[in-house]
Protein backbone atom coordinates (compact mmCIF):
# COMPACT_ATOMS: atom_id res chain seq x y z
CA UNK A 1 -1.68 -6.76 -2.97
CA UNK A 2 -3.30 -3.84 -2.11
CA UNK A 3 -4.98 -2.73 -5.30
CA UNK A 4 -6.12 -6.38 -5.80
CA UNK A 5 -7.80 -5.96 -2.29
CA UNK A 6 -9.34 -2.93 -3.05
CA UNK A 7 -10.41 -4.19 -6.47
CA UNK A 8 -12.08 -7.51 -4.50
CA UNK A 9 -14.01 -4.83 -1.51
CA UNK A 10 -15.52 -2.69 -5.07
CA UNK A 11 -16.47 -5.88 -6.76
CA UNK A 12 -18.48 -6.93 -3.74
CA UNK A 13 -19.66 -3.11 -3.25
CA UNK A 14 -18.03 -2.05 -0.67
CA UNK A 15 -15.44 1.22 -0.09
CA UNK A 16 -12.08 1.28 -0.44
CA UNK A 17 -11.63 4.96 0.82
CA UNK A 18 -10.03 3.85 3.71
CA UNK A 19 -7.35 1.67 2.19
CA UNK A 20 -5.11 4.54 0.92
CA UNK A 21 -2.12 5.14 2.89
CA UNK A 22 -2.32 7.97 5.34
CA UNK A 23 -6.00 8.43 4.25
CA UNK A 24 -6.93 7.08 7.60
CA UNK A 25 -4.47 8.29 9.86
CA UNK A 26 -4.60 12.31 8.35
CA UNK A 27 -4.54 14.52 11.24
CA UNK A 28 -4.46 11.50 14.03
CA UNK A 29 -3.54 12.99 17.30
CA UNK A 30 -4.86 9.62 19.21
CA UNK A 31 -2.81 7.73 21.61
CA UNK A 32 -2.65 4.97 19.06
CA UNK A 33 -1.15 4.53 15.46
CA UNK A 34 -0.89 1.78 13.61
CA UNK A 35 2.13 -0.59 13.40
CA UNK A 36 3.34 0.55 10.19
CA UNK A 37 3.81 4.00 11.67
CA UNK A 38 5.55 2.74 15.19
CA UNK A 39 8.46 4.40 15.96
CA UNK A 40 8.01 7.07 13.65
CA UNK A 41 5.73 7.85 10.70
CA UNK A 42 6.23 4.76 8.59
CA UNK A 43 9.21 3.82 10.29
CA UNK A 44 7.53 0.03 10.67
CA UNK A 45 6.50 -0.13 7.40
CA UNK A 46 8.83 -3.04 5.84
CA UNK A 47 8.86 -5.03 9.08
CA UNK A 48 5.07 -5.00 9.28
CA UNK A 49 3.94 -5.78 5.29
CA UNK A 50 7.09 -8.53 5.96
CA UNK A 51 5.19 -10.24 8.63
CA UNK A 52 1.66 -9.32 6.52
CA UNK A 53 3.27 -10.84 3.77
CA UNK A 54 4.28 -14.02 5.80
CA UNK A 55 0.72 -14.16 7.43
CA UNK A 56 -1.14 -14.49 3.95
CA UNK A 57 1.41 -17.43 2.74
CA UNK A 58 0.88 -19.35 5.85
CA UNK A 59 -3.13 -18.76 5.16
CA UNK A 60 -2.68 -20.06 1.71
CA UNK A 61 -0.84 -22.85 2.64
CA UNK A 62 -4.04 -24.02 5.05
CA UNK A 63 -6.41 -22.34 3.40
CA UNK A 64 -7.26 -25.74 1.06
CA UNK A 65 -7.33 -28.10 3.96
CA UNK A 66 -9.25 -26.09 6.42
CA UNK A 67 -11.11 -22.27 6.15
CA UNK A 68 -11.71 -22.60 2.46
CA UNK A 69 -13.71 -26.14 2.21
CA UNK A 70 -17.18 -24.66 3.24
CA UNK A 71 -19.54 -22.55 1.58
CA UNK A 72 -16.68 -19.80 0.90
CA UNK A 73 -14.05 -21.77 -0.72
CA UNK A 74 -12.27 -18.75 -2.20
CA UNK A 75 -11.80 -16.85 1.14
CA UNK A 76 -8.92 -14.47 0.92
CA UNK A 77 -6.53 -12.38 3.39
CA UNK A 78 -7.69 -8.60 2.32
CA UNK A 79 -5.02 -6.81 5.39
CA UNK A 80 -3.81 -7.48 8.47
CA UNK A 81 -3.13 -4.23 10.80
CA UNK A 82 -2.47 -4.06 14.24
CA UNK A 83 -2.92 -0.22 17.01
CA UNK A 84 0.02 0.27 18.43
CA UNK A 85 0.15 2.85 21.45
CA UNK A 86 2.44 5.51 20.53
CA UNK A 87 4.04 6.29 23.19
CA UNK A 88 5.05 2.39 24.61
CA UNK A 89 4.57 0.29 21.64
CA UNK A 90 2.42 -1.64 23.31
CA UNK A 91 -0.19 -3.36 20.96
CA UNK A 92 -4.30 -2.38 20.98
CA UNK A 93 -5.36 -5.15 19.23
CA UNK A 94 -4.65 -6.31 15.72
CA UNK A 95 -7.41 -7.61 13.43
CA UNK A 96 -6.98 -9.42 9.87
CA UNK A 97 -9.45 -9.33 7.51
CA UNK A 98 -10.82 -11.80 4.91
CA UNK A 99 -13.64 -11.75 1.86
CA UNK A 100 -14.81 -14.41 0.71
CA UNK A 101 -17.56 -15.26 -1.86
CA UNK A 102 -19.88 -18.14 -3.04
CA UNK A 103 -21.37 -18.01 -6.83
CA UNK A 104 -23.76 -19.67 -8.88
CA UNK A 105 -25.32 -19.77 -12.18
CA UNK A 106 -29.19 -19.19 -12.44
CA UNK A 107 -29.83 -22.38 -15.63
CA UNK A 108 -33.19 -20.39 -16.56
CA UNK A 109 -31.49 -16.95 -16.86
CA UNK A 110 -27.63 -16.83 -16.76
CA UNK A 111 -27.40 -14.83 -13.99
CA UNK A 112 -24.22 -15.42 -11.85
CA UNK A 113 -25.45 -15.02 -8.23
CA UNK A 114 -22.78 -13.62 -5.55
CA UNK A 115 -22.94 -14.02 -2.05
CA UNK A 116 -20.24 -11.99 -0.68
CA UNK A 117 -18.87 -12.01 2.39
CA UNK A 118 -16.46 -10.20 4.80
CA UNK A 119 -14.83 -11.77 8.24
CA UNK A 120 -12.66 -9.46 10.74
CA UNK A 121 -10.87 -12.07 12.84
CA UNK A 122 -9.18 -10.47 16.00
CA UNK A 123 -5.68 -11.80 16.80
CA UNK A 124 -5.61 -13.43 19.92
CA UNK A 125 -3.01 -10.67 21.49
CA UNK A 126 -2.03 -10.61 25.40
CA UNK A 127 -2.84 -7.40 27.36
CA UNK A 128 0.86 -5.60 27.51
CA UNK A 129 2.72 -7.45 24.21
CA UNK A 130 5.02 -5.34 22.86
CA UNK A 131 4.18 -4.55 18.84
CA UNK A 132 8.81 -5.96 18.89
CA UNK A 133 7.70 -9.10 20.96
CA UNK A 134 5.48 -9.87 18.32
CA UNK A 135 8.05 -9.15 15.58
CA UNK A 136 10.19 -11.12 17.52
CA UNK A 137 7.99 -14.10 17.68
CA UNK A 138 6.86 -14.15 14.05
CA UNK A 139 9.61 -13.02 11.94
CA UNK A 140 11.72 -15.99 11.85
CA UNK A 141 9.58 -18.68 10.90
CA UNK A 142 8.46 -20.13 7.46
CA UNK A 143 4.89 -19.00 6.01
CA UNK A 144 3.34 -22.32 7.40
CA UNK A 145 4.43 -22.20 10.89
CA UNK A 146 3.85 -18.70 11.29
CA UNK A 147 -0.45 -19.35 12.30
CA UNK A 148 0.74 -21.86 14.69
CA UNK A 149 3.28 -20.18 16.80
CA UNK A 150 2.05 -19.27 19.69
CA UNK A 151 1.67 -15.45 20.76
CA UNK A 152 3.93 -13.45 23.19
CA UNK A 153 3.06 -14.51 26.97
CA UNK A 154 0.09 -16.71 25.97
CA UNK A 155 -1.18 -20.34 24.63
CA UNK A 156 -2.58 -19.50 21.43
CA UNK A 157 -1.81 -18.49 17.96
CA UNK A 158 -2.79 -16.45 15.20
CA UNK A 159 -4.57 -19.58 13.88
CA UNK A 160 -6.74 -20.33 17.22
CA UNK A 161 -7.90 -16.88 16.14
CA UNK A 162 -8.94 -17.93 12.89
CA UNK A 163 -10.54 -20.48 14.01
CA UNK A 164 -13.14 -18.71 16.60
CA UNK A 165 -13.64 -16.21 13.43
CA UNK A 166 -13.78 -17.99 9.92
């Protein structure tokens, strides 16, 4: 999944530096890590590409009916990542991000024109949620019903999010 996202950010010109593991996170000192490297270095790695994993089936299974019948039909998840204090656990924020694209065909030419674009959508996460809560409140759920449950401590879901930002 990752080199296909990479591949999709190049074709619409932009960087994929950041997208190697550890490229980002060399020499981090911070107060914050991300989730894949809460409790230890990588130590959330399979839980957290599980439940990124899970995310991007539940968006393909709405993605027809909803986000994807406008101008940007072929919207796609690119990664979901979430800060995680190091120290607590306790989540920064976690942001998903999607690229989406609308072409057409010049008739005089045969040029393809792209208009490319990219959306961060913030998760709608309550101050103090626990990067296990939300584990916990996720994990067991099919792909479709994981954008609709609703968030540790709050009334809203991963979808409400979606929906403010797509």
């Amino acid at each position: 999944m990752r080199v296909w996202a990479c591949g999709l950010l190049a074709a619409m010109g932009f960087s994929c530096l950041a997208m190697a593991h550890g490229q980002a996170r060399a020499g981090a000192t911070g107060n914050y890590v991300d989730a894949i490297d809460y409790p230890s270095p990588e130590g959330g790695w399979d839980r957290f590409f599980d439940l990124e994993a899970s995310l991007a089936g539940g968006f393909d299974s709405v993605c027809g009916d909803t986000f994807c019948e406008g101008d940007y039909s072929n919207l796609r998840p690119l990664s979901y990542r979430c800060s995680v204090e190091r120290t607590s656990g306790i989540i920064g924020e976690c942001v998903w991000t999607f690229a989406g694209s609308y072409q057409d065909i010049d008739p005089d030419n045969g040029k393809v024109k792209v208009d490319a674009r990219l959306w961060q959508c913030r998760t709608p996460i309550n101050p103090g949620t626990h990067i296990e809560q939300l584990y916990s409140a996720l994990e067991p759920i099919g792909p479709h019903d994981v954008l609709h449950k609703l968030l540790p401590g709050g009334n809203k879901s991963i979808y409400d999010g979606l929906t403010e930002c797509l």
